[in-house]
C-alpha atoms as a PDB file:
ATOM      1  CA  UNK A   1      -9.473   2.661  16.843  1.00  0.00           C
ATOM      2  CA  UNK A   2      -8.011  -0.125  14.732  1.00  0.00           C
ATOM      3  CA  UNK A   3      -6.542  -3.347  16.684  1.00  0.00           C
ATOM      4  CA  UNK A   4      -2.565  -2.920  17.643  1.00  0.00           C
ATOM      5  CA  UNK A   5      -2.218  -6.418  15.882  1.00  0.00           C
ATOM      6  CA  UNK A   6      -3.503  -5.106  12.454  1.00  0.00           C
ATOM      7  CA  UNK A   7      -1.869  -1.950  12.271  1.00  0.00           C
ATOM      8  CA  UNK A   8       1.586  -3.876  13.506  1.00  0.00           C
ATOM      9  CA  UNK A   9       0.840  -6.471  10.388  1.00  0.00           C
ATOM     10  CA  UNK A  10       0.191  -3.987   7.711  1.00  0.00           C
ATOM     11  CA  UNK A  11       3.874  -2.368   9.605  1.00  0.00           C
ATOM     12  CA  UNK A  12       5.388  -5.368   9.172  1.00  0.00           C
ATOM     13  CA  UNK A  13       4.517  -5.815   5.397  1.00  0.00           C
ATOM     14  CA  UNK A  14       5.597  -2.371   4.537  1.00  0.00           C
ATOM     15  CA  UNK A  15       8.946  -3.467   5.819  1.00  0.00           C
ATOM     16  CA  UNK A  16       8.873  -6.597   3.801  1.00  0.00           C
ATOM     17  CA  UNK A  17       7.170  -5.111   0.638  1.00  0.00           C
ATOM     18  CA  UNK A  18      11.039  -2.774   0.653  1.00  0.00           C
ATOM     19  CA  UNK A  19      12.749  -5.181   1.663  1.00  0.00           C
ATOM     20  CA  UNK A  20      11.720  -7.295  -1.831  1.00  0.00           C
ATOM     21  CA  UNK A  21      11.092  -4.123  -3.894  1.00  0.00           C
ATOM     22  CA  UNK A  22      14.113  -4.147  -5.667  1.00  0.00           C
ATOM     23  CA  UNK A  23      14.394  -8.229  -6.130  1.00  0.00           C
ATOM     24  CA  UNK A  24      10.442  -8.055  -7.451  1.00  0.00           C
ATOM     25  CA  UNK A  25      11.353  -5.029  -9.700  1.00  0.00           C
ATOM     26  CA  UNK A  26      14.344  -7.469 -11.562  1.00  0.00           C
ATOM     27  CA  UNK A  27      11.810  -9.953 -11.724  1.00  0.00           C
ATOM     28  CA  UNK A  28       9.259  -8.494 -13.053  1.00  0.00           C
ATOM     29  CA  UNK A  29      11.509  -6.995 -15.768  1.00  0.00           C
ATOM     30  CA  UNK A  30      12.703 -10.389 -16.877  1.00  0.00           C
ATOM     31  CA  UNK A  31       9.244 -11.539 -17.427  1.00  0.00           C
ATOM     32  CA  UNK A  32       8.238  -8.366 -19.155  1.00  0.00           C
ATOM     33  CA  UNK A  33      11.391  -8.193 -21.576  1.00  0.00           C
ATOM     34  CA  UNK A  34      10.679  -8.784 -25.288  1.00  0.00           C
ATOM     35  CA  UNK A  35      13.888 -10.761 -25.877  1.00  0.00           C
ATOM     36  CA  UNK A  36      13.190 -13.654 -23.615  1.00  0.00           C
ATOM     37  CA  UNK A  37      12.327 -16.992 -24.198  1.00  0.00           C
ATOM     38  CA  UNK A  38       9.060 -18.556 -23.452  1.00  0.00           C
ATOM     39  CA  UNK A  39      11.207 -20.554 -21.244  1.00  0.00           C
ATOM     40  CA  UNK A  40      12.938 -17.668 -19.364  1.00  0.00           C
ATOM     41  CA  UNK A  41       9.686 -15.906 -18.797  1.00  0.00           C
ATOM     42  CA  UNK A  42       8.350 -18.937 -17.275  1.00  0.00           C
ATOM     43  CA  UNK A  43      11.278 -19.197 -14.755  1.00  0.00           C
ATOM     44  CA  UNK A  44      10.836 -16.091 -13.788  1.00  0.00           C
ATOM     45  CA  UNK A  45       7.187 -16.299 -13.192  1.00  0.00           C
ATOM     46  CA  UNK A  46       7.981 -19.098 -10.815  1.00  0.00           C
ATOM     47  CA  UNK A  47      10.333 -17.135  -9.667  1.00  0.00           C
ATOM     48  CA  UNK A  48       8.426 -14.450  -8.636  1.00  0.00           C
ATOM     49  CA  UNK A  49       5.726 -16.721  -7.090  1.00  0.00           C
ATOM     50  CA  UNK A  50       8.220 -18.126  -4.780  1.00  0.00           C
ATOM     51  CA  UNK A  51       8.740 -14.627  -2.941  1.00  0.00           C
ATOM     52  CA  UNK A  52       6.583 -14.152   0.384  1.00  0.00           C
ATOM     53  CA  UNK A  53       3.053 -13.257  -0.493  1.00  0.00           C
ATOM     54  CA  UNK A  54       3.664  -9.850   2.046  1.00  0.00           C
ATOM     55  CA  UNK A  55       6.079  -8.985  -0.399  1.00  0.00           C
ATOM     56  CA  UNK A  56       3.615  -7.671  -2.668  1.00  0.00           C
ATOM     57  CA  UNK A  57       2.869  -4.191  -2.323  1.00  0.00           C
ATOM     58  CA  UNK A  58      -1.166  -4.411  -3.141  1.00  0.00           C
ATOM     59  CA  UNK A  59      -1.524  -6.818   0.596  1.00  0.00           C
ATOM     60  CA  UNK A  60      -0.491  -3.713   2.348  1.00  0.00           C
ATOM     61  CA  UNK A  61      -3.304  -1.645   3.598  1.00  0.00           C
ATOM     62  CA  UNK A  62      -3.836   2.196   3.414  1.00  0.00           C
ATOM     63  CA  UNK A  63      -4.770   2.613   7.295  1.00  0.00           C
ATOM     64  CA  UNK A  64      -5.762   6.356   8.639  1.00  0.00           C
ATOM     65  CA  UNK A  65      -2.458   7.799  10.635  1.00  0.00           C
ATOM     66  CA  UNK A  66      -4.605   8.876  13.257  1.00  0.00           C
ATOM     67  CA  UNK A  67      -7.128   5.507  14.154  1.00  0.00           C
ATOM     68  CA  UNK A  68      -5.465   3.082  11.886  1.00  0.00           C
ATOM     69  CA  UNK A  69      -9.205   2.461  10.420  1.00  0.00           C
ATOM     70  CA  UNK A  70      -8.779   0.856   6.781  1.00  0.00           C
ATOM     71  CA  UNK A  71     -11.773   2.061   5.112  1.00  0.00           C
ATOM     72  CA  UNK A  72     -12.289   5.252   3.949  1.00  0.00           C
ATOM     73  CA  UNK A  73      -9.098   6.540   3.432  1.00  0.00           C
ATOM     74  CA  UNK A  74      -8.491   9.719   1.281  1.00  0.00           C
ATOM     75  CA  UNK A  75      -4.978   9.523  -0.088  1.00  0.00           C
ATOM     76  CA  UNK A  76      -4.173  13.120  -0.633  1.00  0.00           C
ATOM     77  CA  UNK A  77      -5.010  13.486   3.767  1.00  0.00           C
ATOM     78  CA  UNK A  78      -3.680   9.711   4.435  1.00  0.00           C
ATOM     79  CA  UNK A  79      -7.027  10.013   7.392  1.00  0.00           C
ATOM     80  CA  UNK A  80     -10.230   8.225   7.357  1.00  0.00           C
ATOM     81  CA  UNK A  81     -13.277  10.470   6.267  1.00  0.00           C
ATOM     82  CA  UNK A  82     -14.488  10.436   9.645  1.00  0.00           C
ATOM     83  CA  UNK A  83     -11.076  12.367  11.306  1.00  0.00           C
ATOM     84  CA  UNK A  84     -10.545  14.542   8.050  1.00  0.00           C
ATOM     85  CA  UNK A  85     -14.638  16.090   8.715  1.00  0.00           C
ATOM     86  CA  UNK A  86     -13.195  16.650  12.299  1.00  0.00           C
ATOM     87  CA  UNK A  87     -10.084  18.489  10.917  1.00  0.00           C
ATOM     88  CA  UNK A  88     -11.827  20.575   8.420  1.00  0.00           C
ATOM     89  CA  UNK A  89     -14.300  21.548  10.841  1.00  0.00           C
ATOM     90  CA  UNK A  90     -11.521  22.902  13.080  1.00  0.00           C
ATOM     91  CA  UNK A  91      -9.706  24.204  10.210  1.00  0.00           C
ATOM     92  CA  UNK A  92      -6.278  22.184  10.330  1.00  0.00           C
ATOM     93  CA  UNK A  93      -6.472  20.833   6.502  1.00  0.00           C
ATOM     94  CA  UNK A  94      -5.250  24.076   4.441  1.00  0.00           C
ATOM     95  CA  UNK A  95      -6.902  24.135   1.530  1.00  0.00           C
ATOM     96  CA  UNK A  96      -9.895  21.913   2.343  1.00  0.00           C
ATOM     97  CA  UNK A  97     -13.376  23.862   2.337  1.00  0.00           C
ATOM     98  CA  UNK A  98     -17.082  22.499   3.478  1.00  0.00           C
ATOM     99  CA  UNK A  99     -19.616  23.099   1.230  1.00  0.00           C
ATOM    100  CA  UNK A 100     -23.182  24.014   2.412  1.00  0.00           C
ATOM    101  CA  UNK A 101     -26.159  24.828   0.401  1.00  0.00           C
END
């Protein structure tokens, strides 16, 4: 089981990352836009880099939504390998069969 503390941080920076999403998104589109300056570009670069670093969306970490572990986590399941062997082997994850040979 993960520490309360992390899995309330990575909580609280899923809040902030759409809270910024749609401020980063303008951003972001300024910088990328063909017609701009060099000048323009540059502001918005700053910009960008003056927004809270939780408001990026790559500092928030996939956790399993049973432990909260943050390794080892299969997208598709959102659980750590560990709990997703224990679900297949009770059958809960439709679709999902061990192999054996």
């Amino acid at each position: 089981m993960a520490k309360k503390s992390m899995i309330a941080r990575d909580e609280k920076r899923m809040k902030k990352v759409a809270k910024y999403a749609a401020k980063r998104e303008a951003i972001k589109a300024r910088i990328n836009d063909p017609h701009a300056t060099p000048e323009e570009r540059y502001a918005a670069a700053q910009e960008l880099q003056a927004l809270p670093r939780d408001a990026s969306p790559t500092r928030v970490t996939r956790r399993c939504r049973v432990t909260g572990r943050p390794k080892g986590v299969y997208r598709k399941f959102g659980l750590s390998r560990n709990k997703l062997r224990e679900a297949a082997m009770r059958g809960e994850v439709p679709g999902l069969v061990l192999s054996s040979w």
